[in-house]
Structure formats: structure tokens, C-alpha cells
PDB file of N, CA and C in Angstrom:
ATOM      1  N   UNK A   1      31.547  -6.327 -36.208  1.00  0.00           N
ATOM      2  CA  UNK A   1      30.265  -5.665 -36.251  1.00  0.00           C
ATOM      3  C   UNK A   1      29.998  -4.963 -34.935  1.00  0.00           C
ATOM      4  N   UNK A   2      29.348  -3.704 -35.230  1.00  0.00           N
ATOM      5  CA  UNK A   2      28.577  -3.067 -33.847  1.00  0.00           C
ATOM      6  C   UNK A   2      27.142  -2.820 -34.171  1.00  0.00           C
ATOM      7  N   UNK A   3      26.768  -2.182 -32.634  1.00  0.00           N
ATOM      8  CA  UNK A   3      25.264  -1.868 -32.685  1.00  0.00           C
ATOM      9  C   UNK A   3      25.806  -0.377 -31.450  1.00  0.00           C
ATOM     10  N   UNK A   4      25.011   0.251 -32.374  1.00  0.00           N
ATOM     11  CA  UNK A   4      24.687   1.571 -32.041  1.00  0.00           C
ATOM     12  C   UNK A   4      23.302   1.833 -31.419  1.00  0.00           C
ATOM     13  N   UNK A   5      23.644   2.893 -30.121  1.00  0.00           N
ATOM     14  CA  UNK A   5      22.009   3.075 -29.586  1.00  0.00           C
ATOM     15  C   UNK A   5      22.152   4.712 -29.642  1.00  0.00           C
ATOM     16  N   UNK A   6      20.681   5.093 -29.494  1.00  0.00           N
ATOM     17  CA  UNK A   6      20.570   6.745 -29.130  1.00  0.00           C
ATOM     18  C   UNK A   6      19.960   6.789 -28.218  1.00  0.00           C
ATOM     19  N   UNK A   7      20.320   7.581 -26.879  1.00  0.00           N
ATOM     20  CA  UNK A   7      19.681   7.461 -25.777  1.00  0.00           C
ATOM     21  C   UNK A   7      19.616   8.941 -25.547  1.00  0.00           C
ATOM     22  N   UNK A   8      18.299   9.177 -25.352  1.00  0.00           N
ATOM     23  CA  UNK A   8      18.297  11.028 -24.936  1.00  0.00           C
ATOM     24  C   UNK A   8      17.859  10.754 -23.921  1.00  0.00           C
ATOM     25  N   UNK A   9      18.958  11.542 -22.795  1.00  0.00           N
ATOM     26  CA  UNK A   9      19.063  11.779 -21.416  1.00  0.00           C
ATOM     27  C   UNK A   9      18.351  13.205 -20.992  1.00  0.00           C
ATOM     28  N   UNK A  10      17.557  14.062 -22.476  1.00  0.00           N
ATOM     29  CA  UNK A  10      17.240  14.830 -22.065  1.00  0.00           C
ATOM     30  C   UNK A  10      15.725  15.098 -20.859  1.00  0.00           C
ATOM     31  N   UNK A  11      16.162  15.198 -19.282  1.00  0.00           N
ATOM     32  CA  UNK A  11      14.721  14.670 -18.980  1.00  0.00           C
ATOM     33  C   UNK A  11      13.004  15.226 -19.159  1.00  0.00           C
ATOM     34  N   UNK A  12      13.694  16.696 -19.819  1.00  0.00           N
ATOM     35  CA  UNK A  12      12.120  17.513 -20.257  1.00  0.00           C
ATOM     36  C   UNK A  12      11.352  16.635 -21.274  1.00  0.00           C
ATOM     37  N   UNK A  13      12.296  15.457 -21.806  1.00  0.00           N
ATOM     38  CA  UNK A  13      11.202  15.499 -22.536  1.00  0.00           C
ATOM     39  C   UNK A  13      10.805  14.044 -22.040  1.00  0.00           C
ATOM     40  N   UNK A  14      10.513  13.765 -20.724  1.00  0.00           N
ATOM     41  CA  UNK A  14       9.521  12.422 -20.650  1.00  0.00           C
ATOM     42  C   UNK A  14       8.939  13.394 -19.068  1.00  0.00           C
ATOM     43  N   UNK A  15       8.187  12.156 -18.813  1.00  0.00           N
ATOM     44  CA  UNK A  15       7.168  12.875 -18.138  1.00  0.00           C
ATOM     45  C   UNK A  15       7.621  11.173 -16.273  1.00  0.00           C
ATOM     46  N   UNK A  16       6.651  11.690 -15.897  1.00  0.00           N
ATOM     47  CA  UNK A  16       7.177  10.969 -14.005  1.00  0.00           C
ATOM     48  C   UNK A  16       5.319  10.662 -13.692  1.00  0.00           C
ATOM     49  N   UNK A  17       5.629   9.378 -12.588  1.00  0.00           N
ATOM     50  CA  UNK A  17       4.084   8.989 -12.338  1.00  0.00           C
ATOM     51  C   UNK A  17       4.530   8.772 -11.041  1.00  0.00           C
ATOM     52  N   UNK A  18       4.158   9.026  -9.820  1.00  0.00           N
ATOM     53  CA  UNK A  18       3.827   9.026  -8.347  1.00  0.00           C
ATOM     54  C   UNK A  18       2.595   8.200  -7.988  1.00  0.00           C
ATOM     55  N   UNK A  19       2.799   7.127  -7.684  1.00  0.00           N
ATOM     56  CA  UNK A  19       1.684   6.050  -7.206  1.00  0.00           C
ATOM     57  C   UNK A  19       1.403   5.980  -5.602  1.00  0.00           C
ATOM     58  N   UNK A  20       0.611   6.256  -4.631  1.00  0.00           N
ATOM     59  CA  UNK A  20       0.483   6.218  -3.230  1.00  0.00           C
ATOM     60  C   UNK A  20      -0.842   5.266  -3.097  1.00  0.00           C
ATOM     61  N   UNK A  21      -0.799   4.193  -2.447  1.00  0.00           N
ATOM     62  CA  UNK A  21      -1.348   3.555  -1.964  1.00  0.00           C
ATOM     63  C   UNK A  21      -1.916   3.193  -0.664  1.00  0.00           C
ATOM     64  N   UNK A  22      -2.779   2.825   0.073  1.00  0.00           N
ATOM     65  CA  UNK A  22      -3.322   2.699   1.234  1.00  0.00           C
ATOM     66  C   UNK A  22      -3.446   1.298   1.394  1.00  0.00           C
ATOM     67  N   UNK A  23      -3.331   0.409   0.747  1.00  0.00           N
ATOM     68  CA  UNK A  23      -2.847  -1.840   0.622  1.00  0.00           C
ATOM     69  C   UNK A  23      -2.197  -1.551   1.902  1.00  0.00           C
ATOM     70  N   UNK A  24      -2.263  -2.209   2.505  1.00  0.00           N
ATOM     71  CA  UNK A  24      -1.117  -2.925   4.233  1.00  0.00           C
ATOM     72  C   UNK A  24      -0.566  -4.027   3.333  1.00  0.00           C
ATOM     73  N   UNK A  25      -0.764  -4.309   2.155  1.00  0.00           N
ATOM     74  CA  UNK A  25      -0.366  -5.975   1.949  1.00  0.00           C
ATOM     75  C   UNK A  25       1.159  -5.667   1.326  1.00  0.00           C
ATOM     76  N   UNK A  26       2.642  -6.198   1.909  1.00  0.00           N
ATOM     77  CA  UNK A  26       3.104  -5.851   1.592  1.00  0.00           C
ATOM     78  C   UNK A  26       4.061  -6.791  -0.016  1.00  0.00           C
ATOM     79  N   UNK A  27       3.344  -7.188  -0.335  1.00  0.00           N
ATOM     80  CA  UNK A  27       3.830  -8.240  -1.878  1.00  0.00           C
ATOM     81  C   UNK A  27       3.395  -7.451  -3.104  1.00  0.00           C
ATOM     82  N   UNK A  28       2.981  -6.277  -3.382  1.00  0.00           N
ATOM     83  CA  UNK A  28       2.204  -5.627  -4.043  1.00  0.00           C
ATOM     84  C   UNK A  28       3.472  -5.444  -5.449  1.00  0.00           C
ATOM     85  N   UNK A  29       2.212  -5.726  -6.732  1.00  0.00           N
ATOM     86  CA  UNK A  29       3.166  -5.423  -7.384  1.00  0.00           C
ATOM     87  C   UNK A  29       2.777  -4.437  -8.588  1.00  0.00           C
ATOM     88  N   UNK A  30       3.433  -3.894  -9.482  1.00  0.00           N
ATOM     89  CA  UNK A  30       2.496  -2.774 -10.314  1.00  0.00           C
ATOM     90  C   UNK A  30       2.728  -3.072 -11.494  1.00  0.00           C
ATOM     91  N   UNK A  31       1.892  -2.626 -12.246  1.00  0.00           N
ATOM     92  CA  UNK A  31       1.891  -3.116 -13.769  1.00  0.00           C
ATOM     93  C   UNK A  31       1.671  -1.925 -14.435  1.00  0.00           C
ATOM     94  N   UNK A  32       1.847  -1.055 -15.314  1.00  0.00           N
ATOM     95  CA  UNK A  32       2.085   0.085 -15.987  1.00  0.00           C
ATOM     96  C   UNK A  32       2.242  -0.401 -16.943  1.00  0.00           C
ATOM     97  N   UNK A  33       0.625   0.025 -18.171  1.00  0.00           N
ATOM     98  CA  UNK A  33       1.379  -0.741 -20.064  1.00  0.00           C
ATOM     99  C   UNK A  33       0.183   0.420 -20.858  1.00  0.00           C
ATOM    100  N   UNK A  34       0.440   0.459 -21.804  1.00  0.00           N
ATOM    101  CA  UNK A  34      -0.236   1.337 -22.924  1.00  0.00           C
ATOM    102  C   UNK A  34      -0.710  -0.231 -23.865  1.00  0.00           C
ATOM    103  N   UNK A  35      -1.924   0.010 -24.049  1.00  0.00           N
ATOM    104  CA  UNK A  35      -2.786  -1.042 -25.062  1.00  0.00           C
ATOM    105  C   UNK A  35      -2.341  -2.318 -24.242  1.00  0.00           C
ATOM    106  N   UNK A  36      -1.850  -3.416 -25.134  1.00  0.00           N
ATOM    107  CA  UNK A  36      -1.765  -4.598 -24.008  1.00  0.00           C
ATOM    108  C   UNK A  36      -0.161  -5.025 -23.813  1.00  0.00           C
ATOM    109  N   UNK A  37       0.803  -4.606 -24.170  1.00  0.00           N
ATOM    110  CA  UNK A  37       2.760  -4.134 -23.797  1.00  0.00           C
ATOM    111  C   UNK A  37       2.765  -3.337 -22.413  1.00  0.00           C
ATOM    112  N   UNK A  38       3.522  -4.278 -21.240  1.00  0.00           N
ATOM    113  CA  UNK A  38       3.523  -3.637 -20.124  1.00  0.00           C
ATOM    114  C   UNK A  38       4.850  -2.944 -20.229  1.00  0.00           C
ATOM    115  N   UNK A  39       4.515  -1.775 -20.041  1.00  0.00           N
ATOM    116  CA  UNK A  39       5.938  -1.138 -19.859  1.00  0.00           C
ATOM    117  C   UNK A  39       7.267  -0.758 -18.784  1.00  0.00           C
ATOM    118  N   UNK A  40       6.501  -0.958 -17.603  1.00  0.00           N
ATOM    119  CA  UNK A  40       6.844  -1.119 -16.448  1.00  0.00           C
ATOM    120  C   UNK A  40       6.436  -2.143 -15.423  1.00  0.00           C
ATOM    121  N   UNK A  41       7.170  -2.939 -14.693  1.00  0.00           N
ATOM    122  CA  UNK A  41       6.441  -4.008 -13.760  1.00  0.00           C
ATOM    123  C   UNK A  41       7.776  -3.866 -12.454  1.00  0.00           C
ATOM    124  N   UNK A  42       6.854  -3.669 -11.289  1.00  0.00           N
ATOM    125  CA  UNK A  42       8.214  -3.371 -10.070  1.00  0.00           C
ATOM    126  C   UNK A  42       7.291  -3.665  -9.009  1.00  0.00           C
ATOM    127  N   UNK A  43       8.437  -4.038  -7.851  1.00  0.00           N
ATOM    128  CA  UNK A  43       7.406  -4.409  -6.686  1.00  0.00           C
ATOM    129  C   UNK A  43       6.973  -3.073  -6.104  1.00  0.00           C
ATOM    130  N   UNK A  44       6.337  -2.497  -5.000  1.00  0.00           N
ATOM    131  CA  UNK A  44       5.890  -1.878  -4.271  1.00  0.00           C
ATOM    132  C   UNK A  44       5.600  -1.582  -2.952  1.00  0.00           C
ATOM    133  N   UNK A  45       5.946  -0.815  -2.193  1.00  0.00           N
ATOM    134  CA  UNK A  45       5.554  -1.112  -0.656  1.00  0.00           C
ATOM    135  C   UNK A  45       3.950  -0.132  -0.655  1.00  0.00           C
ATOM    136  N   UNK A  46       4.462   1.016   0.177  1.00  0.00           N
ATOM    137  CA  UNK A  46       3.307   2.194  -0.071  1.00  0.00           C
ATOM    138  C   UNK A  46       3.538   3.648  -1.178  1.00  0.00           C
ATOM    139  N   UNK A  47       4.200   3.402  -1.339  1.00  0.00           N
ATOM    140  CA  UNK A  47       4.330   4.551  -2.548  1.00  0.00           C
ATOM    141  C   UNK A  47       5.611   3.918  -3.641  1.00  0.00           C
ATOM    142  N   UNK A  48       5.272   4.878  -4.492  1.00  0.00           N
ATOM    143  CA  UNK A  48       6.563   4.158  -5.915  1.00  0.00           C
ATOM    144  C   UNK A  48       6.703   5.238  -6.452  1.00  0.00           C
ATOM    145  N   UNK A  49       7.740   5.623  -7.523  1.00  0.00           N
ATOM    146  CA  UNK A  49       8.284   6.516  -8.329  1.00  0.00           C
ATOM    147  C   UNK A  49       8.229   6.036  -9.570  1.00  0.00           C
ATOM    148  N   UNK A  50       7.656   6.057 -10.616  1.00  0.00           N
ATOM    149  CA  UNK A  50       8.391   5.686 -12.108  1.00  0.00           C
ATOM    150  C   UNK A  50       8.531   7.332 -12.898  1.00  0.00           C
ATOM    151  N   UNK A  51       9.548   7.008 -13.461  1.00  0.00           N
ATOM    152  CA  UNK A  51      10.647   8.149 -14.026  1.00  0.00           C
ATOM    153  C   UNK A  51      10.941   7.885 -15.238  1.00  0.00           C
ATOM    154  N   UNK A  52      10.967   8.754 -16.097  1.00  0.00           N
ATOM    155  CA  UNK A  52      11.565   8.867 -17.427  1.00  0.00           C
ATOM    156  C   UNK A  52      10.559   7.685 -18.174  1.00  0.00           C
ATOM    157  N   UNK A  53       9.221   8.196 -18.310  1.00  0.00           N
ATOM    158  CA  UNK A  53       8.305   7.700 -18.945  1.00  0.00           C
ATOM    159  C   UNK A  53       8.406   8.627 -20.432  1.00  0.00           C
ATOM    160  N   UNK A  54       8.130   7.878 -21.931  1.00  0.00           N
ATOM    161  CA  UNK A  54       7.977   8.633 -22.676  1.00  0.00           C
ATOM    162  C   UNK A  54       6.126   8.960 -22.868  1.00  0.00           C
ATOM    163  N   UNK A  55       6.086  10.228 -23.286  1.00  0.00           N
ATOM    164  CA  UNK A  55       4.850  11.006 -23.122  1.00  0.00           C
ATOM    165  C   UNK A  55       3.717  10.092 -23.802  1.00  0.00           C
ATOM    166  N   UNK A  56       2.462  10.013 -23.404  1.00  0.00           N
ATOM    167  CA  UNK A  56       1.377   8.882 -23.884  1.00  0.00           C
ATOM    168  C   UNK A  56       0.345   9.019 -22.922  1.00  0.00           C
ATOM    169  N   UNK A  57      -0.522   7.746 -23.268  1.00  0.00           N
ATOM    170  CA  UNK A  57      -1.448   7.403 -22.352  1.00  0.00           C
ATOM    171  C   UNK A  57      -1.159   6.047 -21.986  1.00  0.00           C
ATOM    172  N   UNK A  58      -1.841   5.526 -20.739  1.00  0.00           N
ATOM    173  CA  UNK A  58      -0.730   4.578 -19.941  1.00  0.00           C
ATOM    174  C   UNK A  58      -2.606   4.302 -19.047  1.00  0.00           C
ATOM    175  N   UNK A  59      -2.218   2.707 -18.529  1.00  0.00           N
ATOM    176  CA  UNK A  59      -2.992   2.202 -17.843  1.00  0.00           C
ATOM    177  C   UNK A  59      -2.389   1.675 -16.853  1.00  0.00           C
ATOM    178  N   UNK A  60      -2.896   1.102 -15.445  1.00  0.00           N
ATOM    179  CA  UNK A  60      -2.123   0.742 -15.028  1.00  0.00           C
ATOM    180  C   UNK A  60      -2.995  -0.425 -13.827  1.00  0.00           C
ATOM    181  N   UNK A  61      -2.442  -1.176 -12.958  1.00  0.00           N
ATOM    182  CA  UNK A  61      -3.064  -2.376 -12.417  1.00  0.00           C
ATOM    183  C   UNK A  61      -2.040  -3.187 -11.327  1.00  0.00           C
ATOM    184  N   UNK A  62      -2.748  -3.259  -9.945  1.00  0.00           N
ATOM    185  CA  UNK A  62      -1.565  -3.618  -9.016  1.00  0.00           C
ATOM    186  C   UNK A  62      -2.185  -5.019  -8.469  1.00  0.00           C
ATOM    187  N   UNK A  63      -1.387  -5.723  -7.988  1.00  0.00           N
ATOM    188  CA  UNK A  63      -1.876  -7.174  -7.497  1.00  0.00           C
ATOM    189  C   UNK A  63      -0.918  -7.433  -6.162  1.00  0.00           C
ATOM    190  N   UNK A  64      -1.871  -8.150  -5.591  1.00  0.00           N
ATOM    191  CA  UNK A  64      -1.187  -8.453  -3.806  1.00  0.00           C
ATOM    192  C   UNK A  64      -0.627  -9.920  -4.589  1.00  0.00           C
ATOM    193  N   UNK A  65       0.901  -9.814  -4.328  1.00  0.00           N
ATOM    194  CA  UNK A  65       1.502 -11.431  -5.279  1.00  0.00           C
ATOM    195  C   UNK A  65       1.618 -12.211  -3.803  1.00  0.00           C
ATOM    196  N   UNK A  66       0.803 -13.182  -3.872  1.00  0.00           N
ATOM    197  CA  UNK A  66       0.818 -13.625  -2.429  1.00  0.00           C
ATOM    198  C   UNK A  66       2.022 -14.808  -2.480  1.00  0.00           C
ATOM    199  N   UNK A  67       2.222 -15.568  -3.522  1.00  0.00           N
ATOM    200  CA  UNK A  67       3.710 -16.513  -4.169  1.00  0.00           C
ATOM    201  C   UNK A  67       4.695 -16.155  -4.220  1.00  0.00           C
ATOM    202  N   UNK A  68       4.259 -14.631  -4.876  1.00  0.00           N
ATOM    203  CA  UNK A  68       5.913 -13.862  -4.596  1.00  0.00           C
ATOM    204  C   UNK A  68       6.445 -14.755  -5.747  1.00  0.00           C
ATOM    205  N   UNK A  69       5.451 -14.818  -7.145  1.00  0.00           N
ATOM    206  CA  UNK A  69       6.508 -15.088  -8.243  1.00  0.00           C
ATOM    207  C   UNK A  69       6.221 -13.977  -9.132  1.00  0.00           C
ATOM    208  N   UNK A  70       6.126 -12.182  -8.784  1.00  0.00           N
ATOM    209  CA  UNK A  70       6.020 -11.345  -9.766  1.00  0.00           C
ATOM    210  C   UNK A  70       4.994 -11.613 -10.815  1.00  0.00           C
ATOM    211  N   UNK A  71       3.960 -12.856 -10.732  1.00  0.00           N
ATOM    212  CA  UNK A  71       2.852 -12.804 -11.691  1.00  0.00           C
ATOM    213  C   UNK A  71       1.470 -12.832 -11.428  1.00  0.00           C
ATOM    214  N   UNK A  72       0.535 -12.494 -11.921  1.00  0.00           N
ATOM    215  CA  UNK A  72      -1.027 -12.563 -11.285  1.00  0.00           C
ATOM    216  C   UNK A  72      -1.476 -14.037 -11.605  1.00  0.00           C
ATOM    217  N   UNK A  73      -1.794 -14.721 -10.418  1.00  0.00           N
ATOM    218  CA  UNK A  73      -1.961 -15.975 -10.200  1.00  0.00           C
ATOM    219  C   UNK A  73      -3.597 -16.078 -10.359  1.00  0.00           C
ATOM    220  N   UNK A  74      -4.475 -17.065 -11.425  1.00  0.00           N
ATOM    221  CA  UNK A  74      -5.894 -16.949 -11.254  1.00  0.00           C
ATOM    222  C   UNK A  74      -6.032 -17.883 -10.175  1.00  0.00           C
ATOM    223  N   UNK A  75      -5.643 -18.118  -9.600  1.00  0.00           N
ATOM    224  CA  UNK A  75      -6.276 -19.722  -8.610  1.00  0.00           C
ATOM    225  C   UNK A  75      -6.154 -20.668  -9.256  1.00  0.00           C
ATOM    226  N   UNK A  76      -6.805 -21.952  -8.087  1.00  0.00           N
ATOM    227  CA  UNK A  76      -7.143 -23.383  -8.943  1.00  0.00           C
ATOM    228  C   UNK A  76      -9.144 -23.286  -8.348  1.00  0.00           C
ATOM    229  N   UNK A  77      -9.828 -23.682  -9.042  1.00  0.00           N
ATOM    230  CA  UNK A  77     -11.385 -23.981  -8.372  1.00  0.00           C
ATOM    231  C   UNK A  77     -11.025 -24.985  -8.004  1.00  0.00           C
ATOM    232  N   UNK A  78     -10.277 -25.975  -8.361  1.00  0.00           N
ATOM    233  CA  UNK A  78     -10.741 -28.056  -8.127  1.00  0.00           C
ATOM    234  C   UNK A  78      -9.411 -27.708  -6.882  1.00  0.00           C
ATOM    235  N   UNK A  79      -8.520 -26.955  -6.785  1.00  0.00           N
ATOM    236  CA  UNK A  79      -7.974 -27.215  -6.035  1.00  0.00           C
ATOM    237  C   UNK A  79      -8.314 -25.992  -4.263  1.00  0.00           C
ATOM    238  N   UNK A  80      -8.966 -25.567  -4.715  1.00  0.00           N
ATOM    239  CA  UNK A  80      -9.418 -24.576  -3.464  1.00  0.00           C
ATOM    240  C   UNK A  80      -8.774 -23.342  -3.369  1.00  0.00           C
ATOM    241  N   UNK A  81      -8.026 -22.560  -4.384  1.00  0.00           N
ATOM    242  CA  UNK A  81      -6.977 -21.954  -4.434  1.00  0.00           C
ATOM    243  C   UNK A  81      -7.801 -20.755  -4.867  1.00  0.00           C
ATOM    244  N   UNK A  82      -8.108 -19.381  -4.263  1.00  0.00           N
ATOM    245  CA  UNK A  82      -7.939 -17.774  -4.177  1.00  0.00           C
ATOM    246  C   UNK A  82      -7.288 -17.872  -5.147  1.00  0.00           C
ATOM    247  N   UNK A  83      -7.983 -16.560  -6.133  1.00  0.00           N
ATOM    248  CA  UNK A  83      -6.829 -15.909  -7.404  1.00  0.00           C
ATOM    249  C   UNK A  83      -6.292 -14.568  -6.457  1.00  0.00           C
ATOM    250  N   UNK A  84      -5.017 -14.234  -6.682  1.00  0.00           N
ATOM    251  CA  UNK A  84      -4.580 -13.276  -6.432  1.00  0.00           C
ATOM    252  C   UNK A  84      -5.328 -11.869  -6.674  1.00  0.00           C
ATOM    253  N   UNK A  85      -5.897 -10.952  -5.477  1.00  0.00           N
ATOM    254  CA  UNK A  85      -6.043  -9.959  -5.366  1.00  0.00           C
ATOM    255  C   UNK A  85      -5.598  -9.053  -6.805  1.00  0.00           C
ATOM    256  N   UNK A  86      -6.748  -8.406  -7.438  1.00  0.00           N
ATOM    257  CA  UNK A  86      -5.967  -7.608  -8.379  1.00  0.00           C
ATOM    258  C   UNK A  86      -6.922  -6.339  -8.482  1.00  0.00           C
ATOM    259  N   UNK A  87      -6.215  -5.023  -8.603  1.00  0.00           N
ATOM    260  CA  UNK A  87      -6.642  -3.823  -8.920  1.00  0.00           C
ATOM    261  C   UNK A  87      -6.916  -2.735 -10.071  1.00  0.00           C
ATOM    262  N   UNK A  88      -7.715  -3.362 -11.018  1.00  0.00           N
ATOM    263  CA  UNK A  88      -7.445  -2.023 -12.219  1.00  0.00           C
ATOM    264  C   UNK A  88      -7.936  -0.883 -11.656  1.00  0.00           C
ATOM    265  N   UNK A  89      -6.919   0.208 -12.308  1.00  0.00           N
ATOM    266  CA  UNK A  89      -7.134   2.042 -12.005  1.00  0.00           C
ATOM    267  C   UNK A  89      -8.095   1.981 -13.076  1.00  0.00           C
ATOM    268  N   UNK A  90      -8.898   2.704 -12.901  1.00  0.00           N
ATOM    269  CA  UNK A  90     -10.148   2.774 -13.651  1.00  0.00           C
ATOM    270  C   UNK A  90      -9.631   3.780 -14.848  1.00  0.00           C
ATOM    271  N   UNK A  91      -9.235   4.615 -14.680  1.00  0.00           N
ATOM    272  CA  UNK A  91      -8.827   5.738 -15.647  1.00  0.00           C
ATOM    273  C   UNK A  91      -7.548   5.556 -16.457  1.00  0.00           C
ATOM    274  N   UNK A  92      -7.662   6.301 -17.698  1.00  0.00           N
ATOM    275  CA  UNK A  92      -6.660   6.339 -18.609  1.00  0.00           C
ATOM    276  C   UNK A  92      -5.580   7.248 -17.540  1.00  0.00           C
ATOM    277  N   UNK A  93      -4.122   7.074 -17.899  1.00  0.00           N
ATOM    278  CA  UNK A  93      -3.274   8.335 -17.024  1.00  0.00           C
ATOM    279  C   UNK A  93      -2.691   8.347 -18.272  1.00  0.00           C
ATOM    280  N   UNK A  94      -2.383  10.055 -18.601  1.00  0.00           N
ATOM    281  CA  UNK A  94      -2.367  10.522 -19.470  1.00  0.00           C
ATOM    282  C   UNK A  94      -0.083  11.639 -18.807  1.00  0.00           C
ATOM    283  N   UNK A  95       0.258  10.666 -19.300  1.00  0.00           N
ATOM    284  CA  UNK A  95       1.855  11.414 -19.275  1.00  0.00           C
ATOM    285  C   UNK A  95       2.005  12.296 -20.133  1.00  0.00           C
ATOM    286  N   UNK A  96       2.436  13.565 -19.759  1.00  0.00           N
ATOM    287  CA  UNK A  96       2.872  14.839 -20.166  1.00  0.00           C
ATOM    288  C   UNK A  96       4.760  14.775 -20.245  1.00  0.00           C
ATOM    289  N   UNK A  97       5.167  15.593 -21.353  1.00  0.00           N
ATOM    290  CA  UNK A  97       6.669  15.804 -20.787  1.00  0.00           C
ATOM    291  C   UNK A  97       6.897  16.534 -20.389  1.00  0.00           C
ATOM    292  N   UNK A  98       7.873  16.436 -18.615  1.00  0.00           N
ATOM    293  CA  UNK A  98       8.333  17.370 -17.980  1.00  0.00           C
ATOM    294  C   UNK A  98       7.001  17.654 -17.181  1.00  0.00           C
ATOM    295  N   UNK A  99       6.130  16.605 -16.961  1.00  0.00           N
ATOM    296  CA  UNK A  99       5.031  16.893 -16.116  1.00  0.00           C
ATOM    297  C   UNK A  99       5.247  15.230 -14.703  1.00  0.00           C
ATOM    298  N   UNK A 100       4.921  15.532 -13.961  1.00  0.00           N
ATOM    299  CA  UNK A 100       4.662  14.695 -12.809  1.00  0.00           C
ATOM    300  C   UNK A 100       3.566  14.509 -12.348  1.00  0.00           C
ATOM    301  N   UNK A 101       1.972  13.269 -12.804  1.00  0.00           N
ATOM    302  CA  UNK A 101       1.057  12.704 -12.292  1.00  0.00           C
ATOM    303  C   UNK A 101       1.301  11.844 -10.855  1.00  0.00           C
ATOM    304  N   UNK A 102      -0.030  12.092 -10.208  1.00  0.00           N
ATOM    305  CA  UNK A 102       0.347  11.500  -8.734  1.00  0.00           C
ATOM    306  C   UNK A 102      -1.014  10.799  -8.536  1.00  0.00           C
ATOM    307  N   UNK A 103      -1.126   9.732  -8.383  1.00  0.00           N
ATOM    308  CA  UNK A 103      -2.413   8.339  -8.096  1.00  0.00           C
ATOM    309  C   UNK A 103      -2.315   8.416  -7.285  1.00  0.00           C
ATOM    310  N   UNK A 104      -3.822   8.027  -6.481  1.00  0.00           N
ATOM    311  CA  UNK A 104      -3.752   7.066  -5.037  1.00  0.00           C
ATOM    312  C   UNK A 104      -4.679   5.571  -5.209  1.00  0.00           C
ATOM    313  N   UNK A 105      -4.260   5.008  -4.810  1.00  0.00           N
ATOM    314  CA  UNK A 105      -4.921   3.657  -4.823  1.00  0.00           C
ATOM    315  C   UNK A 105      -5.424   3.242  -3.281  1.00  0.00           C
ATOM    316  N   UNK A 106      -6.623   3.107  -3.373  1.00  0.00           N
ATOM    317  CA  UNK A 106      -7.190   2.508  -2.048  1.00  0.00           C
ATOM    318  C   UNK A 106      -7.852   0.886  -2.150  1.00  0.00           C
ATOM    319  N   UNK A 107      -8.338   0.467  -1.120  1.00  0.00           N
ATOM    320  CA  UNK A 107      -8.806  -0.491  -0.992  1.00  0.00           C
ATOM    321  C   UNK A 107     -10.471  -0.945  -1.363  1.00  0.00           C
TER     322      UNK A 107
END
């Protein structure tokens, strides 16, 4: 038995997102998903690239991972424990193909 894939390498037809940030914190991590399926999750310093997005609308949300286990931590209350820093982009981002959106995220 096989399994067959189709992969179009053509790149006009997905679209690119440019994220720039102003965080000093350097554990930052990004979350990129349409409805509630994340489609992208990568760490971050001050700027990021995601590439070869297919065309949509897309939300997106960054968190200072202070554990450094790649997940948004709520705290403990009984135990004294800070939830991890987290950022929703307020706006829908709307991917075009063969178009390049550019965010900034501040503090």
C-alpha cells in the first residue's frame, strides 16, 4: 500500500505574515489559528516570518512562556503562582495570496 500527497509549491498562491514586536521578554511565543485550530505555533525573539499561509482570515495571540514548556500556563491562586503573560491582537488578519501583512505588537 501507498499514500499519495499533492503539494503545490506554487507560492502566488498563499499569502506571508511579518510580526514585529517591542516585548524585551525573550520566551515569547506565537499562536496563529483561524476559529479555534492553531495553525501555526513558533517561538519568537523580536520579529518572525510565517510563510506559505493558505489565503483566509487568521487570529493571532503571543505569550511570555516563562517555563519554557511552549504552553500558556494559567497559574496556581492556592499556590501563589502568576499566569503567564498573554496577548490577543485585537483584529481579524485577513491573508491575501501573494500578499505580505506586517503587525506590530507592543506592550
Amino acid at each position: 500500500d501507498s499514500t499519495a500527497f499533492y503539494v503545490d509549491f506554487n507560492y502566488e498562491k498563499y499569502g506571508a505574515l511579518k510580526i514585529k514586536s517591542s516585548i524585551t521578554d525573550t520566551n515569547l511565543v506565537v499562536e496563529l489559528f483561524d476559529n479555534n485550530d492553531i495553525i501555526r505555533k513558533t517561538k519568537m525573539k523580536d520579529s518572525l516570518f510565517l510563510n506559505w499561509l493558505t489565503p483566509g482570515n487568521y487570529n493571532f495571540r503571543l505569550f511570555v512562556d516563562e517555563n519554557e514548556n511552549t504552553f500558556w500556563d494559567s497559574g496556581n491562586l492556592l499556590k501563589g503562582i502568576k499566569s503567564e503573560k498573554i496577548i490577543v491582537y485585537p483584529q481579524t488578519i485577513k491573508i491575501k495570496p501573494n500578499w505580505d501583512v506586517e503587525i506590530i505588537i507592543e506592550e
